[in-house]
N, C-alpha and C. Protein backbone atom coordinates (compact mmCIF):
# COMPACT_ATOMS: atom_id res chain seq x y z
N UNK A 1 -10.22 0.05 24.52
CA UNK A 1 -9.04 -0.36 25.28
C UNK A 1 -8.09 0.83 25.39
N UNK A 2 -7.89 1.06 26.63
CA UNK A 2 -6.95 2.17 26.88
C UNK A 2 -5.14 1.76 26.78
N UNK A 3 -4.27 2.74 26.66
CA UNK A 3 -3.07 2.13 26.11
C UNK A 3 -2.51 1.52 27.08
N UNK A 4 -2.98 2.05 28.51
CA UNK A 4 -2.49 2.20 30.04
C UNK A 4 -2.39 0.69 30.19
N UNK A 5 -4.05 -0.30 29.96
CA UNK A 5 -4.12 -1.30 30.10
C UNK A 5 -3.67 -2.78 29.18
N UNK A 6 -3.38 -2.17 27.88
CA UNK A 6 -2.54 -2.45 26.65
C UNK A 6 -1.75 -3.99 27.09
N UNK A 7 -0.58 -3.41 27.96
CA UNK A 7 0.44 -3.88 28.41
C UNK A 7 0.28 -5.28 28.90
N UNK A 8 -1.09 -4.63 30.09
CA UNK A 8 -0.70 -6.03 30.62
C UNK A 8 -1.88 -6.64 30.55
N UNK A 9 -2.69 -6.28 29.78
CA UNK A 9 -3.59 -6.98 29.23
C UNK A 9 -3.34 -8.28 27.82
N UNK A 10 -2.26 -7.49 27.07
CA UNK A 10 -2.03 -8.64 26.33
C UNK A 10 -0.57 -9.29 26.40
N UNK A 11 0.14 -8.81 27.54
CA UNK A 11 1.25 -9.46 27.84
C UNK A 11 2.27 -9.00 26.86
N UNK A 12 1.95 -7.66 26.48
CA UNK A 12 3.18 -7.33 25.05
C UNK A 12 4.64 -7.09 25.51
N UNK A 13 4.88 -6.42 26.50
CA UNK A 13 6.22 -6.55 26.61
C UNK A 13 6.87 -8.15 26.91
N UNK A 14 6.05 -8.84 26.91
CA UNK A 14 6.54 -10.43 26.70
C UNK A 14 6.79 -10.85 25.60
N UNK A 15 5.74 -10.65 24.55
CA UNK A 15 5.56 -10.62 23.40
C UNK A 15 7.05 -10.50 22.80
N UNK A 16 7.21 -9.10 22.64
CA UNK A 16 8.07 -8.46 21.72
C UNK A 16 9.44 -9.17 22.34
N UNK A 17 9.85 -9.49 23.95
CA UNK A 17 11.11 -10.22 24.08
C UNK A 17 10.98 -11.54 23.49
N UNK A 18 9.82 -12.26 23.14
CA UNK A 18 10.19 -13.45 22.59
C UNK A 18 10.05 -13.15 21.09
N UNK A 19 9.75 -12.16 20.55
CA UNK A 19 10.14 -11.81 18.74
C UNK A 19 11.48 -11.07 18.69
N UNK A 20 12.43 -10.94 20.06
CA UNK A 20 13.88 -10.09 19.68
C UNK A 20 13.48 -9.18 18.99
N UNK A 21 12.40 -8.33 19.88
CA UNK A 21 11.98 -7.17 19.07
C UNK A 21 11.90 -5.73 20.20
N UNK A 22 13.05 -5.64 20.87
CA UNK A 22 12.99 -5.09 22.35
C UNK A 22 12.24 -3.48 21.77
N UNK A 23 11.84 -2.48 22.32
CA UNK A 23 11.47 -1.57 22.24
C UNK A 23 10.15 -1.27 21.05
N UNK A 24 9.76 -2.24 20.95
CA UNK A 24 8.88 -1.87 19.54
C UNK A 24 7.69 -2.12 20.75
N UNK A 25 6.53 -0.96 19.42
CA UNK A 25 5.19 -0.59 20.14
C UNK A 25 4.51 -1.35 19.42
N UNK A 26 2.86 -1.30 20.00
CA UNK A 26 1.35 -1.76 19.39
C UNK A 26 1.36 -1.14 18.07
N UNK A 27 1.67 0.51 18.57
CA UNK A 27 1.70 1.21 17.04
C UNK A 27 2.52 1.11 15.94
N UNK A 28 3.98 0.05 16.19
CA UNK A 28 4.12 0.01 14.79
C UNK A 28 4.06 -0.88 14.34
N UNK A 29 2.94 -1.86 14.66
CA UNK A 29 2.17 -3.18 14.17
C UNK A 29 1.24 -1.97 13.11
N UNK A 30 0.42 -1.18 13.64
CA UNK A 30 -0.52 -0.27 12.73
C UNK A 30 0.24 0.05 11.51
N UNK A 31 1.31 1.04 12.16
CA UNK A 31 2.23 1.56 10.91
C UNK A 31 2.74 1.01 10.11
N UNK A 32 3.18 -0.19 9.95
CA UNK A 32 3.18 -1.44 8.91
C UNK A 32 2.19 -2.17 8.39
N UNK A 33 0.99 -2.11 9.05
CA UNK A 33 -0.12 -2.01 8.48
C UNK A 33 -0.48 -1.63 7.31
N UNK A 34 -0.58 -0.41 7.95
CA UNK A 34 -0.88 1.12 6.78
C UNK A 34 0.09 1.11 5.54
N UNK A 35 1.36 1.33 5.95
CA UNK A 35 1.99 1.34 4.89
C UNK A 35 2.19 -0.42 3.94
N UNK A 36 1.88 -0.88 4.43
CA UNK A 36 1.60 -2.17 3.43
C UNK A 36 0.34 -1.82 3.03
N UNK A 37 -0.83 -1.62 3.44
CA UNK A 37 -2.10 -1.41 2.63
C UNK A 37 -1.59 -0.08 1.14
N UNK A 38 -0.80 0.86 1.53
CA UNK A 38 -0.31 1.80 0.82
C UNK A 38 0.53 1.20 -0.20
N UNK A 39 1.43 0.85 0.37
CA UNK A 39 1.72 -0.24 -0.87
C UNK A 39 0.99 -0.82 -2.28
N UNK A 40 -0.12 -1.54 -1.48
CA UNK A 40 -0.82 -2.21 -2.36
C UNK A 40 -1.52 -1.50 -3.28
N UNK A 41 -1.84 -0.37 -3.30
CA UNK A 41 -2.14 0.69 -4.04
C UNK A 41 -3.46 0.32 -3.44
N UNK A 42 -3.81 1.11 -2.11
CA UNK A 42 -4.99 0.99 -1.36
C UNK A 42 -5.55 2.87 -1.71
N UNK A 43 -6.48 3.27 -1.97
CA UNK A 43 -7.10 4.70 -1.87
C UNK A 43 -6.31 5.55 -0.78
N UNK A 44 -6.48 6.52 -1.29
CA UNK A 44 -6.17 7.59 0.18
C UNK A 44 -7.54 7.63 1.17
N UNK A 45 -8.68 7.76 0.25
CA UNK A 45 -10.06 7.46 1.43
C UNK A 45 -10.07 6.16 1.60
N UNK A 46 -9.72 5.07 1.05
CA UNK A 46 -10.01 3.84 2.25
C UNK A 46 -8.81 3.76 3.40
N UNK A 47 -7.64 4.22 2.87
CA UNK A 47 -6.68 4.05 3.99
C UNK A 47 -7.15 5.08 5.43
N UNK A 48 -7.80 6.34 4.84
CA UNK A 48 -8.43 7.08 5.96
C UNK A 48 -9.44 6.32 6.84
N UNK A 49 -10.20 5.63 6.28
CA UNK A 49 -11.41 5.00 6.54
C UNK A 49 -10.88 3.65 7.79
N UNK A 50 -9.99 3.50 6.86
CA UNK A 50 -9.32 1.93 7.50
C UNK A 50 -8.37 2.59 9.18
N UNK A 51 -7.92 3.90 9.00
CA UNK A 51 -7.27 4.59 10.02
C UNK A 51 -8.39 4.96 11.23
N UNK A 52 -9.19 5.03 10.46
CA UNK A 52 -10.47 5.96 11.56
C UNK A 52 -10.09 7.44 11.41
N UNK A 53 -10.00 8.20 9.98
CA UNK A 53 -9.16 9.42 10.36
C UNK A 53 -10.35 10.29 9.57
N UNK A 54 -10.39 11.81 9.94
CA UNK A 54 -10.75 12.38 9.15
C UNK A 54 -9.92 13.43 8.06
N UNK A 55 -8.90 12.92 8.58
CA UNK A 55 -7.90 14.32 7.94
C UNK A 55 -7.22 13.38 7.19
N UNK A 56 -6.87 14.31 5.85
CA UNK A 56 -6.27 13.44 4.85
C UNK A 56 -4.82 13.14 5.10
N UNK A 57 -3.99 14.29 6.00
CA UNK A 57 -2.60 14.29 5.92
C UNK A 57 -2.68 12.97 6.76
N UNK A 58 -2.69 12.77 7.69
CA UNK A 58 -2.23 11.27 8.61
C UNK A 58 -2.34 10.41 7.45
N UNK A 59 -3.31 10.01 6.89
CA UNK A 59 -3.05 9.03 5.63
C UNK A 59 -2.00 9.56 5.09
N UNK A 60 -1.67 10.42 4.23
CA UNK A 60 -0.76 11.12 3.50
C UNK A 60 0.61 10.24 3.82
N UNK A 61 0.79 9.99 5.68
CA UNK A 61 2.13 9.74 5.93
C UNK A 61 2.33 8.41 5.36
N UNK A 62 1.38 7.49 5.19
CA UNK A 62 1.62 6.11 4.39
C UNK A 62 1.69 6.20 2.77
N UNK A 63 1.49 6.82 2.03
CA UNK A 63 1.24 6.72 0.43
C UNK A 63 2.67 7.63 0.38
N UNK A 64 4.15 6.99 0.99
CA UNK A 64 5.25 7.44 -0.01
C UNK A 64 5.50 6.92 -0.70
N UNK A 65 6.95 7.00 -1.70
CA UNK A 65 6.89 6.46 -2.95
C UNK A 65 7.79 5.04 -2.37
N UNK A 66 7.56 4.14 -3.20
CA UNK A 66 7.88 2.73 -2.75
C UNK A 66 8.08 2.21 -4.01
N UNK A 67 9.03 1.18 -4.31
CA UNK A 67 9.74 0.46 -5.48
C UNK A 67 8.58 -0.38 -6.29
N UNK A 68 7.98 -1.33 -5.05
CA UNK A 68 6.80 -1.63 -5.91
C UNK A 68 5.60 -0.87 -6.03
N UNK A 69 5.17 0.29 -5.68
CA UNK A 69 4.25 1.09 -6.04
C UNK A 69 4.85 1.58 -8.10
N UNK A 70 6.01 2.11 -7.75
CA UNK A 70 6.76 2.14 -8.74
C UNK A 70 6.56 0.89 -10.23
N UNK A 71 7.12 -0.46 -9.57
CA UNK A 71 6.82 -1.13 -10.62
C UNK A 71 5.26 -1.21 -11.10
N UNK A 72 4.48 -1.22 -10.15
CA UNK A 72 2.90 -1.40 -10.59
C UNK A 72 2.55 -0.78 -11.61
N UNK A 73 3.17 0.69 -11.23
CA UNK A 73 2.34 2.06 -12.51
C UNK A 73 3.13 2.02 -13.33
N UNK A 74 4.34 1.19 -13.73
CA UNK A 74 5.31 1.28 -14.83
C UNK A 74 4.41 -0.16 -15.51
N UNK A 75 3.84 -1.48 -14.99
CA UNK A 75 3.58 -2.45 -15.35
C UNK A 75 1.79 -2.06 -15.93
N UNK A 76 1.11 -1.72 -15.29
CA UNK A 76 -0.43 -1.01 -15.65
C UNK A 76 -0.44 -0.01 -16.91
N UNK A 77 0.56 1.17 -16.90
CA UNK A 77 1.12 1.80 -18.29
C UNK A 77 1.24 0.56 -19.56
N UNK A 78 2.52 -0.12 -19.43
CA UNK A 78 2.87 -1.41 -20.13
C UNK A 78 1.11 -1.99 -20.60
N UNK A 79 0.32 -2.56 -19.57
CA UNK A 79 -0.80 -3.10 -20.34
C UNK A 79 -1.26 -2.35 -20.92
N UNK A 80 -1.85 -0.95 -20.56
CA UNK A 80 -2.85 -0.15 -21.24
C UNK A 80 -2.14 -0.49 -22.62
N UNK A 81 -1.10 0.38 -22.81
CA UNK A 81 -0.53 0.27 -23.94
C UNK A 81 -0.82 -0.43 -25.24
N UNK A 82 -0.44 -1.82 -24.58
CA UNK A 82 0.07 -3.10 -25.36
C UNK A 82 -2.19 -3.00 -25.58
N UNK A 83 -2.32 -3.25 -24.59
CA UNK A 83 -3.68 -3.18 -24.77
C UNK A 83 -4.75 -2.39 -26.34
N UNK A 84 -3.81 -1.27 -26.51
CA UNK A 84 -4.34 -0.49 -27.61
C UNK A 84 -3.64 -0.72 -28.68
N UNK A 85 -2.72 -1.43 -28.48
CA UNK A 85 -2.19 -1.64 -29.81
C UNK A 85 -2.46 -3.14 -30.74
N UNK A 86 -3.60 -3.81 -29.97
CA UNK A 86 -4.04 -4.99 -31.03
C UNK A 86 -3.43 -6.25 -30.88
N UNK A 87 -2.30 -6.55 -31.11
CA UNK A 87 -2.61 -7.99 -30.84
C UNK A 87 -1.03 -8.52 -30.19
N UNK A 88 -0.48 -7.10 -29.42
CA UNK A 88 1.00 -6.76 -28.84
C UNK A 88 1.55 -7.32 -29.36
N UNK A 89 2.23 -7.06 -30.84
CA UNK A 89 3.06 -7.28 -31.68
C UNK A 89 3.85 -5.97 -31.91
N UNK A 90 3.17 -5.04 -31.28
CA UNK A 90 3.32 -3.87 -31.80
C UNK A 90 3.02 -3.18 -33.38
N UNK A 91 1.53 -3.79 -33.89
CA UNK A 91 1.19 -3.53 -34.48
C UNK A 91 -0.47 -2.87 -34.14
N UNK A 92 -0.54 -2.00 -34.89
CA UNK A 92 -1.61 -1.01 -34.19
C UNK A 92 -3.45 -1.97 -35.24
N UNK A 93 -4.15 -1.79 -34.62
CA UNK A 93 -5.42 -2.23 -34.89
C UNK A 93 -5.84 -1.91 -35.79
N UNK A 94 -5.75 -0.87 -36.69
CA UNK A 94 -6.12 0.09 -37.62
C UNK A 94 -5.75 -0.74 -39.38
N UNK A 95 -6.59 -0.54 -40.41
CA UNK A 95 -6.40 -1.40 -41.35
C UNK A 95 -5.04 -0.57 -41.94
N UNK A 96 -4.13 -1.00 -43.00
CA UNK A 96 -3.15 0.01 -43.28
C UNK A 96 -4.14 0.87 -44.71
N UNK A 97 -3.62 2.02 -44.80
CA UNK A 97 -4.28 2.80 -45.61
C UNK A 97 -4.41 2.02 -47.32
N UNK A 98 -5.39 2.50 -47.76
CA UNK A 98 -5.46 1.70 -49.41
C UNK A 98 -4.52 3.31 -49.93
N UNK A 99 -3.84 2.80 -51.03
CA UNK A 99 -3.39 3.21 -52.03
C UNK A 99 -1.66 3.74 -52.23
């Protein structure tokens, strides 16, 4: 599908006046896409994959830093953690030493 035929093939500038969404494109349906897949803590090669891209930078432009990307790797840290320490009491697995 060419972009030419886009228009009035799917009736988008209709579209977007009945979402009070005047000036918005096809492409930044993609670009919210992407950056929600980025979000989700999606790969840099599947987001390429999912783009049709071969170059890493165009992905690149979706994987900025984001609040919940943020909480995830602060919450995944938190398990490992708690994870190695036995029975998250904060007591470590290990017997205490004899003597």
């Amino acid at each position: 599908m060419r972009r030419s035929g886009f228009d009035k093939l799917t009736g988008w500038p209709h579209v977007v006046r009945g979402m009070s969404l005047p000036g918005a494109h096809f492409h930044d349906l993609r670009h919210t896409g992407n950056t929600l897949a980025a979000d989700m803590g999606v790969s840099l090669r599947n987001l390429m994959a999912r783009m049709g891209h071969d170059s890493e930078r165009a992905a690149l432009i979706y994987q900025h830093k984001s609040a919940s990307a943020d909480r995830r790797i602060a919450d995944g840290l938190d398990e490992l953690l708690r994870g190695n320490q036995g029975d998250h009491d904060g007591t470590a697995d290990t017997p205490a030493p004899d003597g």
